[in-house]
C-alpha atoms as a PDB file:
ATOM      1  CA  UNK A   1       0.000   0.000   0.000  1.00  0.00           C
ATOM      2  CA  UNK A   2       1.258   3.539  -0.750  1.00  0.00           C
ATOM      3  CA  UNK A   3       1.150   5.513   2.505  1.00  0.00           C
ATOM      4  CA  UNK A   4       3.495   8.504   1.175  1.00  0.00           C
ATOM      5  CA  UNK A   5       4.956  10.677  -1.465  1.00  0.00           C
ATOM      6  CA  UNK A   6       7.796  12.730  -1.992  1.00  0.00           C
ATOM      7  CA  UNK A   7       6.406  13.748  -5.660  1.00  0.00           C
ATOM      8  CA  UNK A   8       3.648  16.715  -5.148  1.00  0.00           C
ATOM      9  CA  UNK A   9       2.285  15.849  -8.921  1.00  0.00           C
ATOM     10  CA  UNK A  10       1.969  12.041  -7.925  1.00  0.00           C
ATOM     11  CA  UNK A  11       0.043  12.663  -4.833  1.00  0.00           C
ATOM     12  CA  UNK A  12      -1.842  15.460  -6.656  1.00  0.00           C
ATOM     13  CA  UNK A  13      -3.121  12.153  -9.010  1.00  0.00           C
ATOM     14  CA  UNK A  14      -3.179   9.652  -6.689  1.00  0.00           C
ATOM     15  CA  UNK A  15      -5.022  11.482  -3.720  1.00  0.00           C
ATOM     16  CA  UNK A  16      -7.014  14.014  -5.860  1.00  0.00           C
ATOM     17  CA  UNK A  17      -7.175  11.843  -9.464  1.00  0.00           C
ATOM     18  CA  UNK A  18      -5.882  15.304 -11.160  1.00  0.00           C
ATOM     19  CA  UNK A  19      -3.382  14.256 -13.869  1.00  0.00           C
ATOM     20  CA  UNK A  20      -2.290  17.854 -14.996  1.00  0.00           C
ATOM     21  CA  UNK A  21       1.250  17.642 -13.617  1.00  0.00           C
ATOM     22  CA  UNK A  22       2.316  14.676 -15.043  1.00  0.00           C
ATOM     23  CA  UNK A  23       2.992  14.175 -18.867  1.00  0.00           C
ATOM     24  CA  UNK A  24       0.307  12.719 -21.025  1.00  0.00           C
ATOM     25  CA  UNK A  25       3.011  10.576 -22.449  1.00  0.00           C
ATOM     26  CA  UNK A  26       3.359   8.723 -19.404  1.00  0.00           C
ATOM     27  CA  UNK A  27       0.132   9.005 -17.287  1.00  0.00           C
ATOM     28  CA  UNK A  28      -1.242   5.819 -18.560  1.00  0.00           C
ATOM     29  CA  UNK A  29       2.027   4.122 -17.413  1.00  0.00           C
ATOM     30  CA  UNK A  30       2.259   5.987 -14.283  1.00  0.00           C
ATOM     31  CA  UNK A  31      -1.185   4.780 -13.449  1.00  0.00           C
ATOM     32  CA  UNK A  32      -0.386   1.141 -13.818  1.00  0.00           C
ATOM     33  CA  UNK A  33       2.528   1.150 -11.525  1.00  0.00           C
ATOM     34  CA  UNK A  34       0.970   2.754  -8.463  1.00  0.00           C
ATOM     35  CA  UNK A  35      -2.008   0.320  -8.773  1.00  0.00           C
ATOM     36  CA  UNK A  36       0.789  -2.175  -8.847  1.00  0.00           C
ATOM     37  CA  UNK A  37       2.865  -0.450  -5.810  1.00  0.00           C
ATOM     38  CA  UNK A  38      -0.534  -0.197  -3.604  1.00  0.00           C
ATOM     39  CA  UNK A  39      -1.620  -3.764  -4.103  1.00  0.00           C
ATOM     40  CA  UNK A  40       2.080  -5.147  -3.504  1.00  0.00           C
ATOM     41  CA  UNK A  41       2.661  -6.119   0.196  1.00  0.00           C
ATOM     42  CA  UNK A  42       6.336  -6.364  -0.341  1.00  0.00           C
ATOM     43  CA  UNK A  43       8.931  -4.842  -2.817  1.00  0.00           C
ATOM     44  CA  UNK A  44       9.433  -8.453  -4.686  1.00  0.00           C
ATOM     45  CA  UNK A  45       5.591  -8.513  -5.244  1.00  0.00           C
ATOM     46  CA  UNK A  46       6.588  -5.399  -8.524  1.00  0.00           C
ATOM     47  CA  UNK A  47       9.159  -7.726 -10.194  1.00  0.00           C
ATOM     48  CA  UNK A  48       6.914  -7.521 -12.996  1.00  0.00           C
ATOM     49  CA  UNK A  49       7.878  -7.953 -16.646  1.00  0.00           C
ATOM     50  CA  UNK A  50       8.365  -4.716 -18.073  1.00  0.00           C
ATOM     51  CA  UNK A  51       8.650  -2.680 -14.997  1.00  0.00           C
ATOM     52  CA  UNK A  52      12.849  -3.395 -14.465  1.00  0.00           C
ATOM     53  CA  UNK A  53      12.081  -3.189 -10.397  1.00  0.00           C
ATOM     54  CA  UNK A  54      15.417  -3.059  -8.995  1.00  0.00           C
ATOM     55  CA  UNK A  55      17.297  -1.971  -5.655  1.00  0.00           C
ATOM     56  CA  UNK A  56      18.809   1.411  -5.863  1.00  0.00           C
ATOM     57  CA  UNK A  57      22.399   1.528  -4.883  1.00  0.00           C
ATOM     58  CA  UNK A  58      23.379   3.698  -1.476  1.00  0.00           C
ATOM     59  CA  UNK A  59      20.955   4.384   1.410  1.00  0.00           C
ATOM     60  CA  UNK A  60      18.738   4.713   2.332  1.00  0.00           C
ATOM     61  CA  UNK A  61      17.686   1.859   0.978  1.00  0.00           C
ATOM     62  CA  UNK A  62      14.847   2.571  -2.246  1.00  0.00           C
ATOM     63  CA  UNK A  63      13.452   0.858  -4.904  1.00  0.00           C
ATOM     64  CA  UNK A  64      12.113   1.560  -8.826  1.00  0.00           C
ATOM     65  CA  UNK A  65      10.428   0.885 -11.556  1.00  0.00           C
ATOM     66  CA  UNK A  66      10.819   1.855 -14.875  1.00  0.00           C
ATOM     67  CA  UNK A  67       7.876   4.148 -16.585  1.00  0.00           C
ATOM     68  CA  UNK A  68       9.257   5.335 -19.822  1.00  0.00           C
ATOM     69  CA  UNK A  69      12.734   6.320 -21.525  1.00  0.00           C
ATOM     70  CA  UNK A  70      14.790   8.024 -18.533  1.00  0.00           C
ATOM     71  CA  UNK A  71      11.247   8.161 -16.348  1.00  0.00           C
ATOM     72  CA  UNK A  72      11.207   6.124 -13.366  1.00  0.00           C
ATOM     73  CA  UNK A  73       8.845   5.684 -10.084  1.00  0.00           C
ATOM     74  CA  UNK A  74      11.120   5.174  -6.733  1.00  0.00           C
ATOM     75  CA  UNK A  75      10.096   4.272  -3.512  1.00  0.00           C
ATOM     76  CA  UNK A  76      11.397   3.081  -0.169  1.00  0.00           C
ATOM     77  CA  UNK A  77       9.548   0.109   2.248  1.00  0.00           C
ATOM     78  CA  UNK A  78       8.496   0.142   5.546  1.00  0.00           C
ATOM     79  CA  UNK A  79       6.511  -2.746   6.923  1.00  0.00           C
ATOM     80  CA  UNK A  80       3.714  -3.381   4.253  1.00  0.00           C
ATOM     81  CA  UNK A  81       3.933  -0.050   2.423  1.00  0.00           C
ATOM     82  CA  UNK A  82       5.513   2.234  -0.248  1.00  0.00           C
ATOM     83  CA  UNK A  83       7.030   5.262   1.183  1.00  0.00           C
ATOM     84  CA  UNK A  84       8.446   8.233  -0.215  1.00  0.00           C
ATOM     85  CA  UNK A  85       6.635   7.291  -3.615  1.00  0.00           C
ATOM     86  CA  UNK A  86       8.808   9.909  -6.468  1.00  0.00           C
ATOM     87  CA  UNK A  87       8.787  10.246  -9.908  1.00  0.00           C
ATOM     88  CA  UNK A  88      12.415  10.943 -11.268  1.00  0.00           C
ATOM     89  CA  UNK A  89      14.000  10.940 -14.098  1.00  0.00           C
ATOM     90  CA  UNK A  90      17.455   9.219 -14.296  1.00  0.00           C
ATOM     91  CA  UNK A  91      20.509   9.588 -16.692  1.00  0.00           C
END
């Protein structure tokens, strides 16, 4: 279950269902993955093909998924739930 976000514009369309913020290119994507993140129970439950869920390297510890070219959702775990739920772009 998602319980918190560090991305304004993803809580904005999670919480509120208001999509402005993010890119039309990727909303449909975006979607998909934080059904996926709030019905996991555990980070392995989002090793999903297509998604390339991986540990990040450093700490604290955090996890993504890929959404589109450099576009990626990251997270951390606590207990049952997605924490700090971001949308970054990497490289």
């Amino acid at each position: 279950m998602i319980s918190s976000f560090r991305s304004r514009d993803l809580r904005s369309l999670w919480q509120k269902g208001d999509p402005s913020r993010i890119r039309p290119d990727l909303l449909d994507r975006v979607r998909r993955r934080l059904d996926a993140i709030q019905a996991a129970t555990r980070p392995e439950d989002l090793n999903i093909p297509g998604f390339n869920f991986h540990r990040l390297q450093g700490r604290p510890l955090r996890y993504t998924v890929h959404v589109n070219g450099p576009w990626c959702i990251t997270f951390s775990w606590e207990g049952e739930n997605a924490i700090q739920v971001d949308l970054e772009q990497y490289h």
